[in-house]
Protein backbone atom coordinates (compact mmCIF):
# COMPACT_ATOMS: atom_id res chain seq x y z
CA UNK A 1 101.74 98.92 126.01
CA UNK A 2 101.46 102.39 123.74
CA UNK A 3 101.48 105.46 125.18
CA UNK A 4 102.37 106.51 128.81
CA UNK A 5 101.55 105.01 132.06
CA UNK A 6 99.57 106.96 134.47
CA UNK A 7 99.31 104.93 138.03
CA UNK A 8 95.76 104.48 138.60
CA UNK A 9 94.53 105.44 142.29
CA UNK A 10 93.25 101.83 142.63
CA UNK A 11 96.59 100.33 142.09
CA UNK A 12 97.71 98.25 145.29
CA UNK A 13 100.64 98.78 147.05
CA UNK A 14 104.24 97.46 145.58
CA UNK A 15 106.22 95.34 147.70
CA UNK A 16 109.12 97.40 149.45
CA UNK A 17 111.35 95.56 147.69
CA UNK A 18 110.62 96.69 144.41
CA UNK A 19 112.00 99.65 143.09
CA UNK A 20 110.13 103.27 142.72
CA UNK A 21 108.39 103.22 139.32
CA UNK A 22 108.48 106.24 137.30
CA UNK A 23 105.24 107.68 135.49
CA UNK A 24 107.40 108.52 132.37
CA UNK A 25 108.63 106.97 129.29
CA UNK A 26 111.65 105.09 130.11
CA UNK A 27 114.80 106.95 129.29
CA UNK A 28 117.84 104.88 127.24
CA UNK A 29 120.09 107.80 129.02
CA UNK A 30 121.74 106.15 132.98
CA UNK A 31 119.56 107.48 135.44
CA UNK A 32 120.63 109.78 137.49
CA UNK A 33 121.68 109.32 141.18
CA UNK A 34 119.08 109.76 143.54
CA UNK A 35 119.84 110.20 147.40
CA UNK A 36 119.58 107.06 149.51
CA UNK A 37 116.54 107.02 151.48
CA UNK A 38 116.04 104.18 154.19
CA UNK A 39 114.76 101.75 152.20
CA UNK A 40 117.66 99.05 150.30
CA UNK A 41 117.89 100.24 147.08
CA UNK A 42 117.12 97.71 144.45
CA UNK A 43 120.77 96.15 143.12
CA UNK A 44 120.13 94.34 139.77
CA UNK A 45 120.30 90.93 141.81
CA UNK A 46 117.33 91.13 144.12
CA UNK A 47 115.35 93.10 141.25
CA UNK A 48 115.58 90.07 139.11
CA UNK A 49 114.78 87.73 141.95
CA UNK A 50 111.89 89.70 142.42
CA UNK A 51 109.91 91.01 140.20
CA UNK A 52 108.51 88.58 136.81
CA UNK A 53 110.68 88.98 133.71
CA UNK A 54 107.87 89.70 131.20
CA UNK A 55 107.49 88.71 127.92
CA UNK A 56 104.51 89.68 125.38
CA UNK A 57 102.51 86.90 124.12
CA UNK A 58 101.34 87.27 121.00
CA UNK A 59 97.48 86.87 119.91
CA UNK A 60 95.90 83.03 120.15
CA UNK A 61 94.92 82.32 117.17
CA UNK A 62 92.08 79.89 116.88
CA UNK A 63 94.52 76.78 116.40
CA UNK A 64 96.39 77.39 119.65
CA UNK A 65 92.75 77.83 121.35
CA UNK A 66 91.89 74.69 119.89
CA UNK A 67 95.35 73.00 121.50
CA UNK A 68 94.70 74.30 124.89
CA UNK A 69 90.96 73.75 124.82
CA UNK A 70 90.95 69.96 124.07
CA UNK A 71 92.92 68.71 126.36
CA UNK A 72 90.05 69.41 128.29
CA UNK A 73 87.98 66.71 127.40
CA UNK A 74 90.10 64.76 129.68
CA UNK A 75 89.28 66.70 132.53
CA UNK A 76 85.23 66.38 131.54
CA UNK A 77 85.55 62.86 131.32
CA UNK A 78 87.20 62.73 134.55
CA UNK A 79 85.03 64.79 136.07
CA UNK A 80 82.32 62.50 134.62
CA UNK A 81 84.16 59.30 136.00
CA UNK A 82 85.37 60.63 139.53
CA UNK A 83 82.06 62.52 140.36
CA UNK A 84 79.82 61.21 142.92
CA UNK A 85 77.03 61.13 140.52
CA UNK A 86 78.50 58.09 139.14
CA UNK A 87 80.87 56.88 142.40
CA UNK A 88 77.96 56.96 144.76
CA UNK A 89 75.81 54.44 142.77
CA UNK A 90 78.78 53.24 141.74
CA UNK A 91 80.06 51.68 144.74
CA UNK A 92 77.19 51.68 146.63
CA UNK A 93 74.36 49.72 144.67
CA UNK A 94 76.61 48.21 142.49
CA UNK A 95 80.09 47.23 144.69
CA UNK A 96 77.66 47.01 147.47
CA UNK A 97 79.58 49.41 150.14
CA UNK A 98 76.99 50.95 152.73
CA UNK A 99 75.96 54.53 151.40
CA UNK A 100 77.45 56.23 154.66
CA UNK A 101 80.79 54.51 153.81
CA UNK A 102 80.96 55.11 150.63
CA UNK A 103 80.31 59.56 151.19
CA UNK A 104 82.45 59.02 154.17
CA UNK A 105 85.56 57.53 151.24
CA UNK A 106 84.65 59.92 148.66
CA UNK A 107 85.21 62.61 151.05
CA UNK A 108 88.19 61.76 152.27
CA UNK A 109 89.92 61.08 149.04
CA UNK A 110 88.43 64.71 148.27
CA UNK A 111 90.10 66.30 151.06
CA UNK A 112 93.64 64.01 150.20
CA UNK A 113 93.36 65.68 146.58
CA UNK A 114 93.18 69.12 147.82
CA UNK A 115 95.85 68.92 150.15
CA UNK A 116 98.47 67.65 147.61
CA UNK A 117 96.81 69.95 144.64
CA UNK A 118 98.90 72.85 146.00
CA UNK A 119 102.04 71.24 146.44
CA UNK A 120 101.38 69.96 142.58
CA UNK A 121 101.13 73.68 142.01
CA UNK A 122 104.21 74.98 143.76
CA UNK A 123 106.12 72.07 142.17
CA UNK A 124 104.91 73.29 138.40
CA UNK A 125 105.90 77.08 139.28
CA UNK A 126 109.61 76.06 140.65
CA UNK A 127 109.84 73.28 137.80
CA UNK A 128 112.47 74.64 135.22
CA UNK A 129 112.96 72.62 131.86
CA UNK A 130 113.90 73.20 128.47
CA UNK A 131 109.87 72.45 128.15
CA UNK A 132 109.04 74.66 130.42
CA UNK A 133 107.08 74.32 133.63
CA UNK A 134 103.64 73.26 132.57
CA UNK A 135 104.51 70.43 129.44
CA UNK A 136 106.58 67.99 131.03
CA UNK A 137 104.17 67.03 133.92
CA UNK A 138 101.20 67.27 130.83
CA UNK A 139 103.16 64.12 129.32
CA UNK A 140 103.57 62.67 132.32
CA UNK A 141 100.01 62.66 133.21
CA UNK A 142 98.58 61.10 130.49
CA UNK A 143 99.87 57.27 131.03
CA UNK A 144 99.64 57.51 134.70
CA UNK A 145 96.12 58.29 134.16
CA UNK A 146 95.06 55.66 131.61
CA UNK A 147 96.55 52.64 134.49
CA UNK A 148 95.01 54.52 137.03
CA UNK A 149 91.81 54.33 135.48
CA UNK A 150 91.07 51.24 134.27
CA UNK A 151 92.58 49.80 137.68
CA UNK A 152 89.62 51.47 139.37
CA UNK A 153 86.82 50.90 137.08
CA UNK A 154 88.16 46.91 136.76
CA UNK A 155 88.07 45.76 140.63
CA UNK A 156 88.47 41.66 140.69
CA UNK A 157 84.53 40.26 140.86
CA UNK A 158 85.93 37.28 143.00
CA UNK A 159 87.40 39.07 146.36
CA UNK A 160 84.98 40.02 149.47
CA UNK A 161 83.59 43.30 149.56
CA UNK A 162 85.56 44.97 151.77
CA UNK A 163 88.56 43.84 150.31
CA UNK A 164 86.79 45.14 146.78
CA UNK A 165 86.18 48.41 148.89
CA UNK A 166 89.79 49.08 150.18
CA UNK A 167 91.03 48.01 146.23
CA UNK A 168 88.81 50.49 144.29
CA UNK A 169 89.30 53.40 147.10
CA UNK A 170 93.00 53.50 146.79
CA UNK A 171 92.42 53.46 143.33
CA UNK A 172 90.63 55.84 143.86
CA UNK A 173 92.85 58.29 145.43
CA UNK A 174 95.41 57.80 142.78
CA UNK A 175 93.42 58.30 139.72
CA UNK A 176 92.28 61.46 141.61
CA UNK A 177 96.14 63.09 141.94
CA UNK A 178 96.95 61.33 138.39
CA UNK A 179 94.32 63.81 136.98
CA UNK A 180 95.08 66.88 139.13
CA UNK A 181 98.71 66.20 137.93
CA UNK A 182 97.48 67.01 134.34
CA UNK A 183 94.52 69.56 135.17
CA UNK A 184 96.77 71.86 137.60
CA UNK A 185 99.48 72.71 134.66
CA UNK A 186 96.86 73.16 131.99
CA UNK A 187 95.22 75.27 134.29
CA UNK A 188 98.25 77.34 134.85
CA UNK A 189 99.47 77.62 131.44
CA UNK A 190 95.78 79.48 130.10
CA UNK A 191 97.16 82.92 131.83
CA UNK A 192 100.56 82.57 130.47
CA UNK A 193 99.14 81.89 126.81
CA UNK A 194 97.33 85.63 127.08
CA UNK A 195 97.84 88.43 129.63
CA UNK A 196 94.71 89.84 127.50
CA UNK A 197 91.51 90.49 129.81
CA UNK A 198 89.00 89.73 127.13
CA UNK A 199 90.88 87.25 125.09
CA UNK A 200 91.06 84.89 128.62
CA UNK A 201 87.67 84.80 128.52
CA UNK A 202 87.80 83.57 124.99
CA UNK A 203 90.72 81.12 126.05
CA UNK A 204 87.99 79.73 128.52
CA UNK A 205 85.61 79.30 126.50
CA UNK A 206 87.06 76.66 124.14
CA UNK A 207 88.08 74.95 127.17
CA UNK A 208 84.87 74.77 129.04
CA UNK A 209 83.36 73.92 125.63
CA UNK A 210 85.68 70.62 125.56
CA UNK A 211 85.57 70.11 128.71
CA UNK A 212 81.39 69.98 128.72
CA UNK A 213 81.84 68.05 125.06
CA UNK A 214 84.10 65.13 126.90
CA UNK A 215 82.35 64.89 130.18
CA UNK A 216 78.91 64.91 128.95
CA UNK A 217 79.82 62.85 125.46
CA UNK A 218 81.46 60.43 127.01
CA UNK A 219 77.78 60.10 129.85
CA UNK A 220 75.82 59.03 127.16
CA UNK A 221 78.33 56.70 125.22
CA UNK A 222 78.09 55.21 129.43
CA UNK A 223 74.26 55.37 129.54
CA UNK A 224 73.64 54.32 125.67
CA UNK A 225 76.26 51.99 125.24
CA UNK A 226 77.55 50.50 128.46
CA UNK A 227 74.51 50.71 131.18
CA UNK A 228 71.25 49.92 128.13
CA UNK A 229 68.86 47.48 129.15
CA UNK A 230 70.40 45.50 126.63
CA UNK A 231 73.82 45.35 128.21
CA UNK A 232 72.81 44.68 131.38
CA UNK A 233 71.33 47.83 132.77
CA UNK A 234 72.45 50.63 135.13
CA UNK A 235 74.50 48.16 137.78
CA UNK A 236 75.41 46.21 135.93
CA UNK A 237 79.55 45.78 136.86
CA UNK A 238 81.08 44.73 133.46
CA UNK A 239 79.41 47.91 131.84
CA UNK A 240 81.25 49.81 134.19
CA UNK A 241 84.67 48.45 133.53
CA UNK A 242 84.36 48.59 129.36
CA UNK A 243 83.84 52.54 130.33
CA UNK A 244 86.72 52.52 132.53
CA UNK A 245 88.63 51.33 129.77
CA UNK A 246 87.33 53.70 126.35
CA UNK A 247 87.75 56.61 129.36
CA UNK A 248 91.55 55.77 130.05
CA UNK A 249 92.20 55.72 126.35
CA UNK A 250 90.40 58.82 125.63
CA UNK A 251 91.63 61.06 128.31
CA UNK A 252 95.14 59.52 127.79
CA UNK A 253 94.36 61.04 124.11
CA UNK A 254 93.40 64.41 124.51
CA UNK A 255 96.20 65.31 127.18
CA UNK A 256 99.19 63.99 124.52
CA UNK A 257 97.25 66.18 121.35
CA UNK A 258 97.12 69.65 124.01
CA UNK A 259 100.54 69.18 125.68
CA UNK A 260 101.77 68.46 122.08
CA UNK A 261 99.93 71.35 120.35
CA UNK A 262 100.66 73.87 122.59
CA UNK A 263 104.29 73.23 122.81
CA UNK A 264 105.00 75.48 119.99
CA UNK A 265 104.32 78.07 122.80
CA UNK A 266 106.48 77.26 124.89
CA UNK A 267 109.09 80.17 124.24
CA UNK A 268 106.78 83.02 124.36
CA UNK A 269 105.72 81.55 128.11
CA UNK A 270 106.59 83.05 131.39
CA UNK A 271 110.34 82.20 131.61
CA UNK A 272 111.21 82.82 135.84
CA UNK A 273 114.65 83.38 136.73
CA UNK A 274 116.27 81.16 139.03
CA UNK A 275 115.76 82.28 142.78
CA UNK A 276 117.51 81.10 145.78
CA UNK A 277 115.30 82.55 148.57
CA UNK A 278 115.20 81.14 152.25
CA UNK A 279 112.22 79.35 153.41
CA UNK A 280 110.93 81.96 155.29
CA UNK A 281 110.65 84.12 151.99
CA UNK A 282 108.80 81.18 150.17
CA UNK A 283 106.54 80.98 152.75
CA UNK A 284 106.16 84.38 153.00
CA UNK A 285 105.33 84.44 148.85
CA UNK A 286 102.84 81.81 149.39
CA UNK A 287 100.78 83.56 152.05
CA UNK A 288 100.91 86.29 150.16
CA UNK A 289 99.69 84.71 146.94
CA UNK A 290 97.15 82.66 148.53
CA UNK A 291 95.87 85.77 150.52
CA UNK A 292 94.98 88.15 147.78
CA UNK A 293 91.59 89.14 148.51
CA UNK A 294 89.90 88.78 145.33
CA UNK A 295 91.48 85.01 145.55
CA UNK A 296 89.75 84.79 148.97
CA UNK A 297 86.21 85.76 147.99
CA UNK A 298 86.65 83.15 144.78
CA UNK A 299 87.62 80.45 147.67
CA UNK A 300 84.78 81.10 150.31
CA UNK A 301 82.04 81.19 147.29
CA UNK A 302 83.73 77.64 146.11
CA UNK A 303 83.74 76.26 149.94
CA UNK A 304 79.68 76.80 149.59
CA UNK A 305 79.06 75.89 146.30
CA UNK A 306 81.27 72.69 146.58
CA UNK A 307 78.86 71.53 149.38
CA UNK A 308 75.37 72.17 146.30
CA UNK A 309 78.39 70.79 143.95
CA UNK A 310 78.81 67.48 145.43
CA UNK A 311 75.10 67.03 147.58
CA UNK A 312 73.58 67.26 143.79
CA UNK A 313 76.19 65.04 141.43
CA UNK A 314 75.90 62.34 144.78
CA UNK A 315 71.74 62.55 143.86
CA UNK A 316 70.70 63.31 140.82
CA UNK A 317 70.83 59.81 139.93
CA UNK A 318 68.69 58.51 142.00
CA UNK A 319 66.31 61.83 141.80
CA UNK A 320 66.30 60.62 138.13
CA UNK A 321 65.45 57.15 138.44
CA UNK A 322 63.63 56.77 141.19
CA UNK A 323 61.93 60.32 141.51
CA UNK A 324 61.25 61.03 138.06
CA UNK A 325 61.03 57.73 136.72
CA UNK A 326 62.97 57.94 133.80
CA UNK A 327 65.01 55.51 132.23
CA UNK A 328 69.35 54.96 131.20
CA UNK A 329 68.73 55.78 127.99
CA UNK A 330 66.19 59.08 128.88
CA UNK A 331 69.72 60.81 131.10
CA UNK A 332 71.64 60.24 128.17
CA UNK A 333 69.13 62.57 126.49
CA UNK A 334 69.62 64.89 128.75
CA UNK A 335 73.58 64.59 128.75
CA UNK A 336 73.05 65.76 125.07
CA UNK A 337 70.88 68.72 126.15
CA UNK A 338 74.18 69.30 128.38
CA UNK A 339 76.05 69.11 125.15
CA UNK A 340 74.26 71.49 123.57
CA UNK A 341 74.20 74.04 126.19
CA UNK A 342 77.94 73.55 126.42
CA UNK A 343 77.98 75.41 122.36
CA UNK A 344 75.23 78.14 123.72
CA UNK A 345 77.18 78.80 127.24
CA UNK A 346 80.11 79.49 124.82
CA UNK A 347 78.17 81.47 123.01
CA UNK A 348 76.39 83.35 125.82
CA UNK A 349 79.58 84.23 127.92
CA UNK A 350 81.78 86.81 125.59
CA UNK A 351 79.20 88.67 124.95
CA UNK A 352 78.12 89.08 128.47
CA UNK A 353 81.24 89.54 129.90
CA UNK A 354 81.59 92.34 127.50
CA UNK A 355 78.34 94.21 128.19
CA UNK A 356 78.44 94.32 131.30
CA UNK A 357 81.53 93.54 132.82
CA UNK A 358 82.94 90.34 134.08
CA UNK A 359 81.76 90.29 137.79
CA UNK A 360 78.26 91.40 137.25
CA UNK A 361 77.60 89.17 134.78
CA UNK A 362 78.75 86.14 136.47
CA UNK A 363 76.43 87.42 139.20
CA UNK A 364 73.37 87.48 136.87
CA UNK A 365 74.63 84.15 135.03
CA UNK A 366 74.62 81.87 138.32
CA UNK A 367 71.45 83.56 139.91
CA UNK A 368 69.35 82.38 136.96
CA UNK A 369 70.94 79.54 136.56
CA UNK A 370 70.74 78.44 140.24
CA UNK A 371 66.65 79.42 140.54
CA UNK A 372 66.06 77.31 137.40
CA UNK A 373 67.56 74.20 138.27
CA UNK A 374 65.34 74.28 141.27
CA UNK A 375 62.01 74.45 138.99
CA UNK A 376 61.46 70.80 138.48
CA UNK A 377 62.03 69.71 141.73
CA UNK A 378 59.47 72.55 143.25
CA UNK A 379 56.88 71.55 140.61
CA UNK A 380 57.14 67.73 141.85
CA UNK A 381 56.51 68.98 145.62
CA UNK A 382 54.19 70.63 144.87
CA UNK A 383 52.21 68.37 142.82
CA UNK A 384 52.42 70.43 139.79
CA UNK A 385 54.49 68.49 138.03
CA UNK A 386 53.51 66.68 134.56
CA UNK A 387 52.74 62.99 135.66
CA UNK A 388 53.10 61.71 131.55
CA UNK A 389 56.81 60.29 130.69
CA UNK A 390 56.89 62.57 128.13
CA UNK A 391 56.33 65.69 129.54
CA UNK A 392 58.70 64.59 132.65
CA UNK A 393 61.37 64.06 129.76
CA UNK A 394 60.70 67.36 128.07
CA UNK A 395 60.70 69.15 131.37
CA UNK A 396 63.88 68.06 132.67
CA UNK A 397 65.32 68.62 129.24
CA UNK A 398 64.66 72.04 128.61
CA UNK A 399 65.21 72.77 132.48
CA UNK A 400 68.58 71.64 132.19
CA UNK A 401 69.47 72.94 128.66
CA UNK A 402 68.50 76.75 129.66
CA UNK A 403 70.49 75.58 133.34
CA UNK A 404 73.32 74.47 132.36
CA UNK A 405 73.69 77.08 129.22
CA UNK A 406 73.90 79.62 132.18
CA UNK A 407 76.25 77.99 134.83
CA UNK A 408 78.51 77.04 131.85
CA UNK A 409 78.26 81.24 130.66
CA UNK A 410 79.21 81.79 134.38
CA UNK A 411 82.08 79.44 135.27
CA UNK A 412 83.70 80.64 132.13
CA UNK A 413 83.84 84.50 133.20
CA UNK A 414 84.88 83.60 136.46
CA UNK A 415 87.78 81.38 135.45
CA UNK A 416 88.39 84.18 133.40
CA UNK A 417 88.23 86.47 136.43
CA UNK A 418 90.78 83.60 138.49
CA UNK A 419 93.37 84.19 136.14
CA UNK A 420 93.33 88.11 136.45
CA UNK A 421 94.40 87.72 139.85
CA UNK A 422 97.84 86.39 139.01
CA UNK A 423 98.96 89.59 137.89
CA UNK A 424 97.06 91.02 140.93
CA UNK A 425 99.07 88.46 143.44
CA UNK A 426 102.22 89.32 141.50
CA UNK A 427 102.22 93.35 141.87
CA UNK A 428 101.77 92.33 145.62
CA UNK A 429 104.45 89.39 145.82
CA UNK A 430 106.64 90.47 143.11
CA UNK A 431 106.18 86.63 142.30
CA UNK A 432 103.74 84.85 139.67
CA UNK A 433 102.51 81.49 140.98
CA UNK A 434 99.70 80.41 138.38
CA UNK A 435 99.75 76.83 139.89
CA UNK A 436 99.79 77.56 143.21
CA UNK A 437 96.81 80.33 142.53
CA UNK A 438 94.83 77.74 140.84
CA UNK A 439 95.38 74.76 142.84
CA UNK A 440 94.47 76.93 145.84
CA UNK A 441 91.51 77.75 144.12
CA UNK A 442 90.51 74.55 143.80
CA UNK A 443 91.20 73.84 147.83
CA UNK A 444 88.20 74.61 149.59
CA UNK A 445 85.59 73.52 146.59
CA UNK A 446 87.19 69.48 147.22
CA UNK A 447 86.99 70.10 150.82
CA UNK A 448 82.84 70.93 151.07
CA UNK A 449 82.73 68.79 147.79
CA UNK A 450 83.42 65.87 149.64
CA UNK A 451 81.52 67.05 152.62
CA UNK A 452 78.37 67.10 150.15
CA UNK A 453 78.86 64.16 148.94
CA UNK A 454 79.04 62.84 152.79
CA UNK A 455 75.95 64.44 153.41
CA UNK A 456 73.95 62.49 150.99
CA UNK A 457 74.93 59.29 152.20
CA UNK A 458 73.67 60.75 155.66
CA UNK A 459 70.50 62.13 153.97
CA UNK A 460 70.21 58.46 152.00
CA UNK A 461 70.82 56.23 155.93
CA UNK A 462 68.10 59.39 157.48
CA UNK A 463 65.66 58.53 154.95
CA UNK A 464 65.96 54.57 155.18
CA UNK A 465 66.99 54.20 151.24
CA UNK A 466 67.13 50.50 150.50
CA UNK A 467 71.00 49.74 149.32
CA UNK A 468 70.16 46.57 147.39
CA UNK A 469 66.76 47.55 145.83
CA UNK A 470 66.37 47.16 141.99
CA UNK A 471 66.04 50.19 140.18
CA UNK A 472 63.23 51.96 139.69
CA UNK A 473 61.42 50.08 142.84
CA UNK A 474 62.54 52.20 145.97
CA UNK A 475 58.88 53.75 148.04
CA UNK A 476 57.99 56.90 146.21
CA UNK A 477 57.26 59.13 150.03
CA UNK A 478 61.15 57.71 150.84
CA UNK A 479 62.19 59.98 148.19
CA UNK A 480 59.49 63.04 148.60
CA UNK A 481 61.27 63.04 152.31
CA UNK A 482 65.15 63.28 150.45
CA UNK A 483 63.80 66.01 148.10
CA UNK A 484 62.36 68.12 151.04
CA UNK A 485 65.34 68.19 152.21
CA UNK A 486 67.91 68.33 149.58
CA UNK A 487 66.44 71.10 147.80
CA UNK A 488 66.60 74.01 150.32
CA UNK A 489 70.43 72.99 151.76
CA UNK A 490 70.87 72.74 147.66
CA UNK A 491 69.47 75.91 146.19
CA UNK A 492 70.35 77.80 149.60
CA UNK A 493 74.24 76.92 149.76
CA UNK A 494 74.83 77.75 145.75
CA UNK A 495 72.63 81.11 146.42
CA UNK A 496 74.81 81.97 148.97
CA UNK A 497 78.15 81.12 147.25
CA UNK A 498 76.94 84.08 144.77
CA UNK A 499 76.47 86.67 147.62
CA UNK A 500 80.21 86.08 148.65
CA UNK A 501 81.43 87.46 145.11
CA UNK A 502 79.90 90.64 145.52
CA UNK A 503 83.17 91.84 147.20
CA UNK A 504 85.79 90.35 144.36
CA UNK A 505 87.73 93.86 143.12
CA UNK A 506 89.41 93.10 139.87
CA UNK A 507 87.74 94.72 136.64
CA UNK A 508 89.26 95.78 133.68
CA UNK A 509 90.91 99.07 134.58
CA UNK A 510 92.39 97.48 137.63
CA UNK A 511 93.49 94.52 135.70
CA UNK A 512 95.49 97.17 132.64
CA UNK A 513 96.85 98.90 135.89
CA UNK A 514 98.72 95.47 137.44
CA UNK A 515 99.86 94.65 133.79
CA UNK A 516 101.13 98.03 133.28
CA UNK A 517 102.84 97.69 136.90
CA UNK A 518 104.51 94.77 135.82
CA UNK A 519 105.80 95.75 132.93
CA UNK A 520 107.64 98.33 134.08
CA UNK A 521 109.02 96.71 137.01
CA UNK A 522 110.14 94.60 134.67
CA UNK A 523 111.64 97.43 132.43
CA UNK A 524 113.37 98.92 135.32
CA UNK A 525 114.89 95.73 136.64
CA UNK A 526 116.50 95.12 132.56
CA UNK A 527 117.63 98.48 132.95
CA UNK A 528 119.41 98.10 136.20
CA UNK A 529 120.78 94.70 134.83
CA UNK A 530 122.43 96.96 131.95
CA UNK A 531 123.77 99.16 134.23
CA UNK A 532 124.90 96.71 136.58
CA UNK A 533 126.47 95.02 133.74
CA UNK A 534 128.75 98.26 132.41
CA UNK A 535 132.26 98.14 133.31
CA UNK A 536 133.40 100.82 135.43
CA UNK A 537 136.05 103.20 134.93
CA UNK A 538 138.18 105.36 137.25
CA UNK A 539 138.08 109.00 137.19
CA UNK A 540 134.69 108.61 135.74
């Protein structure tokens, strides 16, 4: 950074094991002594143990963006394939598993993932490789992902069901930490790529675009293709299983082409030193990572709006079918309305985000988004809904277009705003821990994700919803009863996970004051490694 660093008076506290940081220029002369005060004096060992060895990363071009952004599709498409819009109908109308089994496994497999995803994450931050710590679990994933996947989607047809059940659910469970064994790394790497507060956002953007483009691609190549009437319909089994298969090969894809066109970059990345530390120290790093406050309010606001996250995906299907009436081929029309609003949420967030600052325009983002996804459903309860298939089409259409445009806008500024509190942790912990940040992140949304998805197979048993009935023939009052009471638990835990970010501190001055902290830390710890390194000479 140009010019000289003034401390800003919202700068947090440095770890007492850093040294004092001087508001000047740094001087090439030795420093001069200073009288010993009762803190240890930093020695050029514990200074480079300490604090993050810096280095600048140089401006993302638009190919590098591209890199990093595709290997998101995987991630969409897994989302797609592991997400209880699909796995509740899935194994429940089509396997045949009793709904409150089948939210009961999805749950639990939830809460596996998000126990091991921080371990994943510690694991990538210790890794050290001529590759780096992020690319050589990236390569890894990619095969363990494609035999993971088509196992699941590709149970036998000839065992019992609960033999079927126990198969696909430990399939399950392993496709699920495959994926997190890609997505945690790729995560991590985006705030290495850029320390830049605007150009994150950016850096987000292409990946939410992908990520949107995979997921919601590859739903109607599923609906179109695989579940038409003329392949058999919606449960129909084999359809499933050719999906399983195209998914495998295309997630398998887009992993190799990022890990493989972002490894030009892997000498400008974060490069830690080697640390031995005790275990008390780790864990001492860890809590301190994982209890950064800003990181805190991002975690409560994802423990409510995984509960709306996973009640909704576990539903829609059947609110679709069965509700609304609409056919396989009418949600892959509005998959490509999701599409689309993937390219305008791009569009929509930089600007935003520039305006008028990250945090309150996530705030406005999710707000609008939230009330407009609960417009259909209001109009059909209250009997002002259009009755004529065409209308119902149009209406969910635009409703979810303009919806998803602006949750799309809003995760993208707040994954922006996850990855400013690495630098935040670090001036606290003297540490950077991108994987363990994100991973923890991710914790509590998996938890109340799979907690959602439980409660809608309790709100399917409460309101008597007939397993094995054909689609398209279930009682229309059984599901008037599940929408009266999905949508206020829905549209009441997501408004609430937007309250709990009105305390989240990092903005842009904050965020130059943490880089400009650990830059000089940095700078003073190289100095005191050249001074530790000149020889000394008597009489001198």
């Amino acid at each position: 950074m140009s010019g000289t660093w003034r401390p800003s008076p919202r700068a947090p506290q440095r770890p007492s094991f850093w040294p004092r940081l001087s508001t000047r220029p740094p001087n090439p002369s030795p420093p001069s002594p200073v009288r010993p005060d009762r803190r240890p004096q930093p020695t050029s060992r514990n200074v480079s143990d300490a604090i993050p060895t810096l280095r600048e990363t140089p401006k993302l071009g638009v190919g590098a963006k591209l890199s990093y952004g595709v290997g998101s599709i995987a991630v969409g498409v897994s989302v797609l394939g592991l997400s209880a819009t699909l796995l509740q109908p899935y194994l429940n109308r089509v396997i045949g598993l009793p709904a409150l089994w089948v939210g009961t496994a999805i749950m639990l497999t939830l809460m596996l993932d998000a126990v091991i995803d921080p371990a994943i994450g510690q694991w990538s931050d210790k890794l050290r490789t001529r590759w780096g710590r992020r690319h050589p679990l990236m390569y890894a994933s990619a095969p363990l992902i494609a035999v993971a996947c088509i196992a699941f989607w590709n149970s036998p047809s000839d065992w019992p069901v609960t033999t079927t059940g126990i198969f696909v659910i430990s399939m399950l469970v392993l496709l699920r930490l495959c994926v997190s064994l890609y997505e945690i790394p790729s995560s991590a790497l985006a705030p290495e790529l850029t320390s830049d507060y605007h150009q994150r956002t950016s850096l987000f953007s292409y990946r939410f675009f992908f990520g949107v483009l995979g997921g919601l691609g590859m739903n109607v190549v599923l609906y179109q293709v695989f579940l038409s009437p003329a392949a058999g319909g919606i449960l129909n089994k084999a359809g499933y299983a050719n999906f399983g298969i195209l998914a495998a090969g295309v997630m398998a894809l887009s992993i190799l082409v990022s890990a493989m066109g972002t490894h030009r970059h892997i000498k400008d990345l974060y490069q830690p030193p080697v640390r031995k530390v005790p275990l008390r120290q780790v864990a001492k790093e860890i809590v301190g990572t994982i209890g950064n406050r800003s990181l805190i309010v991002v975690m409560i606001s994802g423990l409510c709006s995984g509960v709306s996250t996973g009640l909704s995906g576990a539903l829609s299907q059947y609110f679709y079918i069965e509700l609304w009436g609409v056919s396989a081929a009418s949600i892959s029309y509005i998959s490509m309305a999701g599409v689309l609003a993937s390219v305008s949420g791009v569009i929509v967030a930089g600007p935003t985000s520039r305006r008028w600052g990250k945090k309150r325009a996530m705030l406005v983002l999710f707000t609008c988004s939230v009330l407009t996804s609960a417009i259909p459903l209001s109009l059909k309860l209250l009997n002002l809904a259009p009755t004529d298939s065409g209308m119902v089409l149009t209406l969910l259409l635009v409703d979810y277009f303009v919806a998803t445009t602006l949750a799309i806008a809003g995760f993208i500024i707040i994954s922006s705003m996850i990855a400013d509190v690495v630098e935040d942790a670090a001036v606290k912990t003297g540490v950077r821990s991108e994987g363990l940040l994100l991973a923890a992140n991710g914790l509590l949304p998996k938890f109340t994700g799979g907690i959602g998805v439980f409660l809608s197979g309790v709100l399917l048993t409460l309101v008597a919803f007939p397993t094995h009935a054909a689609a398209g023939t279930v009682d229309p009052d059984i599901m008037r009863r599940l929408a009266l009471i999905f949508l206020p638990i829905n549209t009441g835990m997501s408004l609430l996970s937007i309250l709990v970010l009105l305390p989240y501190k990092i903005d842009e001055d904050l965020h130059a004051s943490n880089v400009a902290t650990l830059e000089e830390a940095a700078a003073t710890a190289e100095r005191g490694r050249i001074e530790a390194a000149r020889p000394v000479v008597d009489g001198a």
